[in-house]
PDB file of N, CA and C in Angstrom:
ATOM      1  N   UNK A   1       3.890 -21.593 -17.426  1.00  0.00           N
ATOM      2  CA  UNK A   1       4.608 -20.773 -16.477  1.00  0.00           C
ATOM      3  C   UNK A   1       3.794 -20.695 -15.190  1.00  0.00           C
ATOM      4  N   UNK A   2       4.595 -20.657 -14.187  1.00  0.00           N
ATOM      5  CA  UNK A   2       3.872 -20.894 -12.706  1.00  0.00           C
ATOM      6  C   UNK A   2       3.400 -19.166 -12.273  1.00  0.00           C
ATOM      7  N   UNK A   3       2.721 -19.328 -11.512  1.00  0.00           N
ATOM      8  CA  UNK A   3       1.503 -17.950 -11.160  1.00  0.00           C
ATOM      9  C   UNK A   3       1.984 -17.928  -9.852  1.00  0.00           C
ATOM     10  N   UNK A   4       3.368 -16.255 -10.521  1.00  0.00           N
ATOM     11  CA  UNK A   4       3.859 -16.463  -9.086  1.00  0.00           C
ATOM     12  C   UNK A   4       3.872 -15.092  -8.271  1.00  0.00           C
ATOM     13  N   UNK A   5       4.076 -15.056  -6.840  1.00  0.00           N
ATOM     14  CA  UNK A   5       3.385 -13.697  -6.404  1.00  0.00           C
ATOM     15  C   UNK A   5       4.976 -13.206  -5.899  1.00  0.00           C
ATOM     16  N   UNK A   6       4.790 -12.351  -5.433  1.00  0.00           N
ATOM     17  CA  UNK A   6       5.835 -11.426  -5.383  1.00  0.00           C
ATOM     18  C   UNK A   6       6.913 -12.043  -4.422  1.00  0.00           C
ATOM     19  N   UNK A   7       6.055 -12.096  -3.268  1.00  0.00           N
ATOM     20  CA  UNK A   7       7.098 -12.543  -2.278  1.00  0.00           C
ATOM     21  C   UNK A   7       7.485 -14.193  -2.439  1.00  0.00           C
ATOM     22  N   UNK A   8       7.518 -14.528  -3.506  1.00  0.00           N
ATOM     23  CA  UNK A   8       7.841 -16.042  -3.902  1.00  0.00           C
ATOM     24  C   UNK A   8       9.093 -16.214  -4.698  1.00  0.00           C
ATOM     25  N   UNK A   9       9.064 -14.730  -5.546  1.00  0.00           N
ATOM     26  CA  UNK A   9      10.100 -14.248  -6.410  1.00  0.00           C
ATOM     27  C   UNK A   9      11.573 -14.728  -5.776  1.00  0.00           C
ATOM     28  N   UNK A  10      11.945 -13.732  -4.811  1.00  0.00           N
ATOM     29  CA  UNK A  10      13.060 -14.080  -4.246  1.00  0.00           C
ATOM     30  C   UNK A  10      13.255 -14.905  -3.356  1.00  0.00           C
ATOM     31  N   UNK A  11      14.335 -15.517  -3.423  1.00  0.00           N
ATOM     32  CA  UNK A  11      14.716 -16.934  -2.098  1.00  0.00           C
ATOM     33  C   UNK A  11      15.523 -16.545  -1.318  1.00  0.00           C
ATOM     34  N   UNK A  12      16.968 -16.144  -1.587  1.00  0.00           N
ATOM     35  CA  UNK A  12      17.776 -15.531  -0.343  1.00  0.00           C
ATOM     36  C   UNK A  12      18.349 -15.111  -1.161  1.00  0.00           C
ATOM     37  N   UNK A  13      19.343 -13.909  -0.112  1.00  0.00           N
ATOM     38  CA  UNK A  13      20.532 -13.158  -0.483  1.00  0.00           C
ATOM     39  C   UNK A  13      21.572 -13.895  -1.265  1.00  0.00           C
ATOM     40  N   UNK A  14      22.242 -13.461  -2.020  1.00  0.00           N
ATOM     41  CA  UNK A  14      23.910 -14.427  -2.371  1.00  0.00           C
ATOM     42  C   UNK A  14      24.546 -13.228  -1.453  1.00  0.00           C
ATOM     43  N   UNK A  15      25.482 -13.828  -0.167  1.00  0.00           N
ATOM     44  CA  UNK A  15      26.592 -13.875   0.226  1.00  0.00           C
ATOM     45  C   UNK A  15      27.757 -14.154  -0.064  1.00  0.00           C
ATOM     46  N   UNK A  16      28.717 -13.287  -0.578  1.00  0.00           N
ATOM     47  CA  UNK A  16      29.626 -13.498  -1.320  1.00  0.00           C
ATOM     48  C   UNK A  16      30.421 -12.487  -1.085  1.00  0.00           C
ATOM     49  N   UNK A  17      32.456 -12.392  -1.368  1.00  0.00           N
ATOM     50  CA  UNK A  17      33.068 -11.385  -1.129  1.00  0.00           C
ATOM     51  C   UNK A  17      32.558 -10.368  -2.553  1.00  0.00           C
ATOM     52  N   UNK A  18      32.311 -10.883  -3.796  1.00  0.00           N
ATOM     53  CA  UNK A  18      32.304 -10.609  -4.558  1.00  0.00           C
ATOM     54  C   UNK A  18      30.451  -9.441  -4.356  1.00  0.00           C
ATOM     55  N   UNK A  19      29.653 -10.546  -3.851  1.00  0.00           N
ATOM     56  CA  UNK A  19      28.439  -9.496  -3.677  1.00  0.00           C
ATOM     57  C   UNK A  19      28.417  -8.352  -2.415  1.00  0.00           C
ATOM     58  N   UNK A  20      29.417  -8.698  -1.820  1.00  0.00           N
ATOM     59  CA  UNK A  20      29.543  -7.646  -0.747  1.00  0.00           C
ATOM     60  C   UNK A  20      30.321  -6.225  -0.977  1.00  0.00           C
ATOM     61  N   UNK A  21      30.848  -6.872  -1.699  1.00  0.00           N
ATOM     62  CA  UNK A  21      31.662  -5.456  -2.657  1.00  0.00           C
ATOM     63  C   UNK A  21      30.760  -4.461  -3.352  1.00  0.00           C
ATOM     64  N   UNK A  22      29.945  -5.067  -3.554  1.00  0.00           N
ATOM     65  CA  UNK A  22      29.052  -4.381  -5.027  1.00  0.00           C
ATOM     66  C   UNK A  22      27.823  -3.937  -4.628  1.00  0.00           C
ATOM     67  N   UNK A  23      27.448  -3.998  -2.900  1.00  0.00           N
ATOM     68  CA  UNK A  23      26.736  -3.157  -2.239  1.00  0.00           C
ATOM     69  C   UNK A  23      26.676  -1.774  -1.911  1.00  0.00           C
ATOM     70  N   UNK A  24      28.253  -1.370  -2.248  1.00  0.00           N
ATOM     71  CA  UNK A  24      28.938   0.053  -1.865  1.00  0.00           C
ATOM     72  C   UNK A  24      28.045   1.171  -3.608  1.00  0.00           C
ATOM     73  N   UNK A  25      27.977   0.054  -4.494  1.00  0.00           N
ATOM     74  CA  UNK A  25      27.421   0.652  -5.483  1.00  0.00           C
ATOM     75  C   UNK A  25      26.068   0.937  -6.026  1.00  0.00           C
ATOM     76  N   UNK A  26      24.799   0.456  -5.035  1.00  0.00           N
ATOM     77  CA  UNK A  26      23.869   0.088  -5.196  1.00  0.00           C
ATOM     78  C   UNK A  26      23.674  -1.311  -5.917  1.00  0.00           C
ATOM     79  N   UNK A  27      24.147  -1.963  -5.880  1.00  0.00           N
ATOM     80  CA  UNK A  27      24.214  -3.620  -6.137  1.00  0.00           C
ATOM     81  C   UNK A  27      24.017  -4.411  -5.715  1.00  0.00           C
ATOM     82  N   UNK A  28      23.176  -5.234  -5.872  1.00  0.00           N
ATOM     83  CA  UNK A  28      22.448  -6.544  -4.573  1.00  0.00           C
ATOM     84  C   UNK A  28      22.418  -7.775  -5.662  1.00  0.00           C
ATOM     85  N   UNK A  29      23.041  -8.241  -5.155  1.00  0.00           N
ATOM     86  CA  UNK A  29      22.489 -10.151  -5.489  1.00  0.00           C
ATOM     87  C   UNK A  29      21.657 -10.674  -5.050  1.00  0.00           C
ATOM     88  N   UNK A  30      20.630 -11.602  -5.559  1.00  0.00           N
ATOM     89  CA  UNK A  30      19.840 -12.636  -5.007  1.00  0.00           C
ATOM     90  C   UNK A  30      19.433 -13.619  -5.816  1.00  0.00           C
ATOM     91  N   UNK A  31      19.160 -15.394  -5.124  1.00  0.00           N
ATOM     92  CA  UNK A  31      18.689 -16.386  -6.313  1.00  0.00           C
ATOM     93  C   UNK A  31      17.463 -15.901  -5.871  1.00  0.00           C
ATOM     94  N   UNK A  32      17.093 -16.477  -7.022  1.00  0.00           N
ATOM     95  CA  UNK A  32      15.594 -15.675  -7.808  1.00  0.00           C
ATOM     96  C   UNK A  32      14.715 -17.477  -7.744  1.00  0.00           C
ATOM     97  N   UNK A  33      13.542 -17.465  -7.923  1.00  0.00           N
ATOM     98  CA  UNK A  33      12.620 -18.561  -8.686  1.00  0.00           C
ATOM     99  C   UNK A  33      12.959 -18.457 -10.705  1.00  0.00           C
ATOM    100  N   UNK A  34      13.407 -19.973 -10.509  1.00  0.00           N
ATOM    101  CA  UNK A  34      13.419 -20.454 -11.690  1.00  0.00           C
ATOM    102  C   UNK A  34      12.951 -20.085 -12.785  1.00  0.00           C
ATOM    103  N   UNK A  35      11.675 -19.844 -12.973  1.00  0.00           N
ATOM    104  CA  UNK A  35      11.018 -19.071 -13.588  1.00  0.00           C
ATOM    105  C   UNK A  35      10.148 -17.736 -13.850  1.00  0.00           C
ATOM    106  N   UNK A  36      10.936 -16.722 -12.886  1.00  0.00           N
ATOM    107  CA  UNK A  36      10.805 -15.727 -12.570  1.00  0.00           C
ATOM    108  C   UNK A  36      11.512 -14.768 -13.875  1.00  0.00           C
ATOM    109  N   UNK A  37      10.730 -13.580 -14.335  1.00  0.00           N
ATOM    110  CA  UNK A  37      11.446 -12.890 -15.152  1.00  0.00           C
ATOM    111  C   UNK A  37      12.041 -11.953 -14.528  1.00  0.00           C
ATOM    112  N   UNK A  38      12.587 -10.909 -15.466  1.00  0.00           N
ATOM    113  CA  UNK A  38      12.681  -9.732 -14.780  1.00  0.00           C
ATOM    114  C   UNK A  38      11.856  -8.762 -14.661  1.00  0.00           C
ATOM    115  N   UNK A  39      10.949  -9.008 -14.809  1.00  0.00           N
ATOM    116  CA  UNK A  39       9.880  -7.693 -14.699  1.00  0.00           C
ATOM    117  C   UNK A  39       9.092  -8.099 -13.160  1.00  0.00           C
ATOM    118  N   UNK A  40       9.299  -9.338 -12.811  1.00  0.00           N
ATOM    119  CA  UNK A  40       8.825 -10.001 -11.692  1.00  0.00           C
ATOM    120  C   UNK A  40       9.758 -10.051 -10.552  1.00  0.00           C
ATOM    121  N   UNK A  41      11.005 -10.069 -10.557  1.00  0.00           N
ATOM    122  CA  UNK A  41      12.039  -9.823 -10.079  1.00  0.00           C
ATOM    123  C   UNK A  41      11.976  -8.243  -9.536  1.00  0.00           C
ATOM    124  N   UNK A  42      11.633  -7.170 -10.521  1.00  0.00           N
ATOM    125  CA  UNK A  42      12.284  -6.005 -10.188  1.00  0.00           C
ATOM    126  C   UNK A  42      10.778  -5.359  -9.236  1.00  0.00           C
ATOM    127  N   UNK A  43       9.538  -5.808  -9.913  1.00  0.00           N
ATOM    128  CA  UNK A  43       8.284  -5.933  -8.525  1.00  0.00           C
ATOM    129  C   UNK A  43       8.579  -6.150  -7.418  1.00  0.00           C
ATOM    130  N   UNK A  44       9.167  -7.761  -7.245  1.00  0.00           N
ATOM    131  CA  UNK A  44       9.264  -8.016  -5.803  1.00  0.00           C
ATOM    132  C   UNK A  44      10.365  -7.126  -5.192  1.00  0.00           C
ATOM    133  N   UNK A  45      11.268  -7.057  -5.800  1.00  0.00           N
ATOM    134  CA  UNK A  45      12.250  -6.222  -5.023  1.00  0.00           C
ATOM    135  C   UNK A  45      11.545  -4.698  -4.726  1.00  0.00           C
ATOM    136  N   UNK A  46      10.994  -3.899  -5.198  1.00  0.00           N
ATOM    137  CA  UNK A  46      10.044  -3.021  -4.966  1.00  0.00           C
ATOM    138  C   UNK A  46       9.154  -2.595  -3.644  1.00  0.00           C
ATOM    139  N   UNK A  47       8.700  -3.957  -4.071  1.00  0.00           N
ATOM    140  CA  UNK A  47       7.681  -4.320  -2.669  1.00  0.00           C
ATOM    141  C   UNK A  47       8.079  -5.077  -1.560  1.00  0.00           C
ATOM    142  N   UNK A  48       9.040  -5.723  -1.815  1.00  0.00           N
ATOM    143  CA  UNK A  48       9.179  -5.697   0.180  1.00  0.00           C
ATOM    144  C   UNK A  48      10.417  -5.119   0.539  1.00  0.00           C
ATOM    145  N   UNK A  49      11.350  -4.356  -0.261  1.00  0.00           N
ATOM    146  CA  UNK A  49      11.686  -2.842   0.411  1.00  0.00           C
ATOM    147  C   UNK A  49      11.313  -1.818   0.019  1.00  0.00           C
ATOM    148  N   UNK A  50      10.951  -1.302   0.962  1.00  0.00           N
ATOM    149  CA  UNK A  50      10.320   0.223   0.841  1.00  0.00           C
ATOM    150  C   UNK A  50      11.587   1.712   0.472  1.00  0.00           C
ATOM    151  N   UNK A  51      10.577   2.088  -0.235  1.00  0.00           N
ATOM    152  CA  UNK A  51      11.394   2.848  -0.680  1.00  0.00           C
ATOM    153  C   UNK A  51      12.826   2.177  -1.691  1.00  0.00           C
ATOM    154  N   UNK A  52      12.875   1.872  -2.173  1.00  0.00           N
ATOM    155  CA  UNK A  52      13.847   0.866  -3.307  1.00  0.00           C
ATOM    156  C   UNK A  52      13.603   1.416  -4.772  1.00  0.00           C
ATOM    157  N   UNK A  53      14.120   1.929  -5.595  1.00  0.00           N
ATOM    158  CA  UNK A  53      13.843   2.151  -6.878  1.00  0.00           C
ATOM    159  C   UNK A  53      14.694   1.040  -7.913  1.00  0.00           C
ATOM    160  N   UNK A  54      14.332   0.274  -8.343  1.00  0.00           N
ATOM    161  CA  UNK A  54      14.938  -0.370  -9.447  1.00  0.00           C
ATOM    162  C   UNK A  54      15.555   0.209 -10.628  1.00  0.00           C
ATOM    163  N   UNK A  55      16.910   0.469 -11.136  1.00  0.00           N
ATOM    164  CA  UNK A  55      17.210   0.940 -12.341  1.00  0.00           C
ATOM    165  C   UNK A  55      16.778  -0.310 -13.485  1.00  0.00           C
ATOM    166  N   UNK A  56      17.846  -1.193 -12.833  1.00  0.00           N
ATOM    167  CA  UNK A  56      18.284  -2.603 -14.119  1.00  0.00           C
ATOM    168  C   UNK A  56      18.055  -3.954 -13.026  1.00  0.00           C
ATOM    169  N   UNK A  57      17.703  -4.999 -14.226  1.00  0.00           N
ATOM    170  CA  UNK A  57      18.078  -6.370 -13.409  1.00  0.00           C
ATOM    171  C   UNK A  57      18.538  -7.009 -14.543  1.00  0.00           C
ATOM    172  N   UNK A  58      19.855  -7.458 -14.404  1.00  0.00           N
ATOM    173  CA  UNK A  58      20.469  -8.631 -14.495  1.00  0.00           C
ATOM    174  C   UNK A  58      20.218 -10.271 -14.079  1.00  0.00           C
ATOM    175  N   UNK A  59      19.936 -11.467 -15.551  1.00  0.00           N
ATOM    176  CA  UNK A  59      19.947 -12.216 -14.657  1.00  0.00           C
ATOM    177  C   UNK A  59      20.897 -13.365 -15.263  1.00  0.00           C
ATOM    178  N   UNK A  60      20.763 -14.436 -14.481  1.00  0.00           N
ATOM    179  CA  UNK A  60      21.800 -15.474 -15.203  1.00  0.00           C
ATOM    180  C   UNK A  60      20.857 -17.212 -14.610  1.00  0.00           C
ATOM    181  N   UNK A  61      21.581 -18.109 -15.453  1.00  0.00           N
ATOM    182  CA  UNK A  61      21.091 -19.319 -14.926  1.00  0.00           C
ATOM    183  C   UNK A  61      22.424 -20.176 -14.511  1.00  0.00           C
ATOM    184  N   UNK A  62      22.718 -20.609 -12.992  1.00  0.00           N
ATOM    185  CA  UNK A  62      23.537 -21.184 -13.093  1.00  0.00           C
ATOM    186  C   UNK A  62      23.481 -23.065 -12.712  1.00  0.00           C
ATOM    187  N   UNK A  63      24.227 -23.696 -13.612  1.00  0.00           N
ATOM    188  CA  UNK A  63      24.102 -25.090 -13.873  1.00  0.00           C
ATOM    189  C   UNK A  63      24.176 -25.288 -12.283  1.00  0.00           C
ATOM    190  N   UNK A  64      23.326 -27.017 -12.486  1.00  0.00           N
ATOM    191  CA  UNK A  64      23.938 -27.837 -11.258  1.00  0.00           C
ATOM    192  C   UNK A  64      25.672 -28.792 -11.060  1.00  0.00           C
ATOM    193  N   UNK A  65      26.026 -28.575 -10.651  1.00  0.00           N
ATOM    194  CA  UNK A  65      27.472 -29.463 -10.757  1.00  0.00           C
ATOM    195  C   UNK A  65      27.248 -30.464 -10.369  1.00  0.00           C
ATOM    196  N   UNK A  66      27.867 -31.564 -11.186  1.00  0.00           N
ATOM    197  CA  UNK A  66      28.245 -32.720 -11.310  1.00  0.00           C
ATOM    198  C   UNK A  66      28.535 -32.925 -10.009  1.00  0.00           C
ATOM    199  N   UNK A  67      28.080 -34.465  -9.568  1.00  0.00           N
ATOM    200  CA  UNK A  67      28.256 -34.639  -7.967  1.00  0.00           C
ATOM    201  C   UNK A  67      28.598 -36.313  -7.943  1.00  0.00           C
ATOM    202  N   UNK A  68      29.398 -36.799  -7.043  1.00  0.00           N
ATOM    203  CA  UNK A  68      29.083 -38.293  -7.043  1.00  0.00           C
ATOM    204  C   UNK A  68      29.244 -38.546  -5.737  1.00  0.00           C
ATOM    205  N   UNK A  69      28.960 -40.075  -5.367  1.00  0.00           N
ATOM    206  CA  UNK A  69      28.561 -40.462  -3.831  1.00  0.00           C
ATOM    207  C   UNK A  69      28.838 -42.215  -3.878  1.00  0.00           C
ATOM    208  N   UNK A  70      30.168 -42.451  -3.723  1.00  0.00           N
ATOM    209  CA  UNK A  70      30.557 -43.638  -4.296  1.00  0.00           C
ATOM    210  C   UNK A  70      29.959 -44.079  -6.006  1.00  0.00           C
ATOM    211  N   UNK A  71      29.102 -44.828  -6.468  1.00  0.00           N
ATOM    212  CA  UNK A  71      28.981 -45.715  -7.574  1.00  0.00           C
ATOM    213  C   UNK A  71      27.636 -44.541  -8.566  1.00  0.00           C
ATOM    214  N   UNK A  72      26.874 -43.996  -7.426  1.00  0.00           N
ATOM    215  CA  UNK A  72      26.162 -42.813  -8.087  1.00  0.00           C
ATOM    216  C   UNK A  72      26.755 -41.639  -7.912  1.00  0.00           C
ATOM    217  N   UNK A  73      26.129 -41.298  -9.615  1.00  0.00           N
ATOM    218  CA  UNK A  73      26.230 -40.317  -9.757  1.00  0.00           C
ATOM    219  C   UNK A  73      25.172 -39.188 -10.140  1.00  0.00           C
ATOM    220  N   UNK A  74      25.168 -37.477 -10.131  1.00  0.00           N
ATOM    221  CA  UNK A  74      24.012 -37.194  -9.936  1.00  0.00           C
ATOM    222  C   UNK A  74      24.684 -35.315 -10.605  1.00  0.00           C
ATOM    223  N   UNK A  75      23.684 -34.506 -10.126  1.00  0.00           N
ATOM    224  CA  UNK A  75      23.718 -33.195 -10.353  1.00  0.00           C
ATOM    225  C   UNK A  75      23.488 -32.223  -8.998  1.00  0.00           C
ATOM    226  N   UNK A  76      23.703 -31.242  -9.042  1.00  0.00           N
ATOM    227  CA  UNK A  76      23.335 -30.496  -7.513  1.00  0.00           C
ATOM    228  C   UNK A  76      21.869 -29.799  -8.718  1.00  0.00           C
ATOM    229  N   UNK A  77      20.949 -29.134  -7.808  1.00  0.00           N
ATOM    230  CA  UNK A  77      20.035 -28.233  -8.225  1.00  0.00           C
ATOM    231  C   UNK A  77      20.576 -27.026  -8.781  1.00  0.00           C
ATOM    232  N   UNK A  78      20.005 -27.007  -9.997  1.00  0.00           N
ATOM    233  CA  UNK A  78      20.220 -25.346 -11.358  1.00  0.00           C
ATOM    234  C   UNK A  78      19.282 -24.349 -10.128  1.00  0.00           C
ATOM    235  N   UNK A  79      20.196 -23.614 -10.425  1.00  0.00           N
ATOM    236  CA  UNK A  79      19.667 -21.949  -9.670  1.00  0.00           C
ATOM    237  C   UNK A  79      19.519 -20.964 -10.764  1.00  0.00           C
ATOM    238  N   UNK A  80      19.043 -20.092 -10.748  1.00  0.00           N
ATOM    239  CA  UNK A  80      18.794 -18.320 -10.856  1.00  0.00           C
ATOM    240  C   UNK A  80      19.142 -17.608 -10.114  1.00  0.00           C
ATOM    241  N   UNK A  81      20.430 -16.818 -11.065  1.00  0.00           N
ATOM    242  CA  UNK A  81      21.211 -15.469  -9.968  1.00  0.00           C
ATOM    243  C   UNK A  81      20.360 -14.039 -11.008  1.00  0.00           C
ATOM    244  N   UNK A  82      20.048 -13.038 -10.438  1.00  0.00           N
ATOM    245  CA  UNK A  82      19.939 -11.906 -10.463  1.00  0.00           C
ATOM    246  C   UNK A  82      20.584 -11.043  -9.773  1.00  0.00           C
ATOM    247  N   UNK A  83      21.360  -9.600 -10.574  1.00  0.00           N
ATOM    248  CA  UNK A  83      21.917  -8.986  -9.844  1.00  0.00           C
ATOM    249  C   UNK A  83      20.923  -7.628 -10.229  1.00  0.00           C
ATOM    250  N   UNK A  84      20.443  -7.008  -8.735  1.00  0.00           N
ATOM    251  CA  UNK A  84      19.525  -5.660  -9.395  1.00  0.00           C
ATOM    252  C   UNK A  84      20.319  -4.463  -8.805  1.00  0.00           C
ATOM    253  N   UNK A  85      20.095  -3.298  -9.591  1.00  0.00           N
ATOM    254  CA  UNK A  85      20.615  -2.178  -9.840  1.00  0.00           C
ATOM    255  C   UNK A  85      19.929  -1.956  -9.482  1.00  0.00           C
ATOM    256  N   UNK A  86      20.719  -0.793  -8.362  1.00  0.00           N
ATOM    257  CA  UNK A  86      19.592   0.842  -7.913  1.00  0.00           C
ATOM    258  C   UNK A  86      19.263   1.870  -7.950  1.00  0.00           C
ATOM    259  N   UNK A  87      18.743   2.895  -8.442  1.00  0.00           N
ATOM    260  CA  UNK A  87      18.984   4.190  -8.371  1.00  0.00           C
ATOM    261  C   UNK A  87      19.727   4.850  -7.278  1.00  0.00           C
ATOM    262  N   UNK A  88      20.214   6.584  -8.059  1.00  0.00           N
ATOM    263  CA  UNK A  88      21.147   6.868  -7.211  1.00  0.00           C
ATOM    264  C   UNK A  88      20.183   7.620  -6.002  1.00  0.00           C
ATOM    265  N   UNK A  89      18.850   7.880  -5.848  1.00  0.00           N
ATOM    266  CA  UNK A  89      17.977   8.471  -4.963  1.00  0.00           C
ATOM    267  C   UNK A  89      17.616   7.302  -4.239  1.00  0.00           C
ATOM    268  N   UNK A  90      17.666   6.207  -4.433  1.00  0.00           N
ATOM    269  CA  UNK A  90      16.687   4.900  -4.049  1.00  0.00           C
ATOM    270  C   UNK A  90      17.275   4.744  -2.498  1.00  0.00           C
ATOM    271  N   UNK A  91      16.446   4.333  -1.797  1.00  0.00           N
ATOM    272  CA  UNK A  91      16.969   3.494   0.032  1.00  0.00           C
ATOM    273  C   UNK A  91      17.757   2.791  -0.695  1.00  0.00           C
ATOM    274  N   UNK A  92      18.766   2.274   0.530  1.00  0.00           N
ATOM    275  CA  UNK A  92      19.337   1.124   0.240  1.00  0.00           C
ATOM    276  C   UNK A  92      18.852  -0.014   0.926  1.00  0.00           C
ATOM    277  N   UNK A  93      18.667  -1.636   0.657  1.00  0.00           N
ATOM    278  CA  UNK A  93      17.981  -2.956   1.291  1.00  0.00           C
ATOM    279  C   UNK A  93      18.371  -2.933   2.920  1.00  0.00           C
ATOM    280  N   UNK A  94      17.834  -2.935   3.751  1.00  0.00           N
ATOM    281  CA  UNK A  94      18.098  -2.864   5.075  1.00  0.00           C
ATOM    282  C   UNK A  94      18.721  -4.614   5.482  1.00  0.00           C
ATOM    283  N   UNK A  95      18.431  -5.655   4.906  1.00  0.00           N
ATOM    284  CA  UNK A  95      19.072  -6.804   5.098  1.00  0.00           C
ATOM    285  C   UNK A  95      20.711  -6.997   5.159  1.00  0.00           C
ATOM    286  N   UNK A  96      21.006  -6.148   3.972  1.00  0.00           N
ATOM    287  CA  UNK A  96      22.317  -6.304   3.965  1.00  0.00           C
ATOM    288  C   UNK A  96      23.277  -5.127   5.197  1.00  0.00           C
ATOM    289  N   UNK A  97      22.224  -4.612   5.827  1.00  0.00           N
ATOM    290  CA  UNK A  97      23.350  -3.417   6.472  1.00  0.00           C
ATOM    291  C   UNK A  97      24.403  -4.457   7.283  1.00  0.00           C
ATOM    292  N   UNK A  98      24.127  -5.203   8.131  1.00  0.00           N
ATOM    293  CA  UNK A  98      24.388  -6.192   9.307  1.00  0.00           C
ATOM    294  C   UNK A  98      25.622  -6.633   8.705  1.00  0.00           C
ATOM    295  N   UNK A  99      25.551  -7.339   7.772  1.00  0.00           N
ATOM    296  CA  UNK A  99      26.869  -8.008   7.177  1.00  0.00           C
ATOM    297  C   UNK A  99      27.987  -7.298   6.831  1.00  0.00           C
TER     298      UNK A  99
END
């Protein structure tokens, strides 16, 4: 397993109608590092927003899809979705206000 530090954890937001909805509830999406748990997940989210309380993290692995390009054929890159839960006292992520 790779020796990984906090701010490595997360890669970007998921943008989505579906994750934009679920901000109104304390709900945030983000792909995660591959081999990131959740106990590493719910750190980084911790630490680079302030004030953030973690309830739960959710995570999932999602496949690469099948891709072709005339005669080859190939896969897109497997991701890691996490969805983390917030407390009802917690800030909310200042990234997502904008959107």
């Amino acid at each position: 397993m790779a020796d990984l530090k906090y701010y490595d954890v997360i890669l970007r937001p998921v943008v989505t109608e579906k994750s934009m909805n679920m901000m109104s509830d304390k709900k945030y999406a983000f792909y995660v590092h591959p081999e990131a748990n959740k106990a590493q997940i719910k750190e980084a989210v911790q630490r680079m927003f302030e004030g953030t309380k973690v309830k739960a993290v959710k995570t999932m692995n999602v496949p690469g899809k099948k891709k072709r390009r005339g005669m080859v054929f190939g896969r897109t890159e497997k991701k890691k979705k996490a969805y983390v839960f917030l407390t009802e006292d917690s800030k909310e992520i200042e990234i997502f206000s904008g959107l």
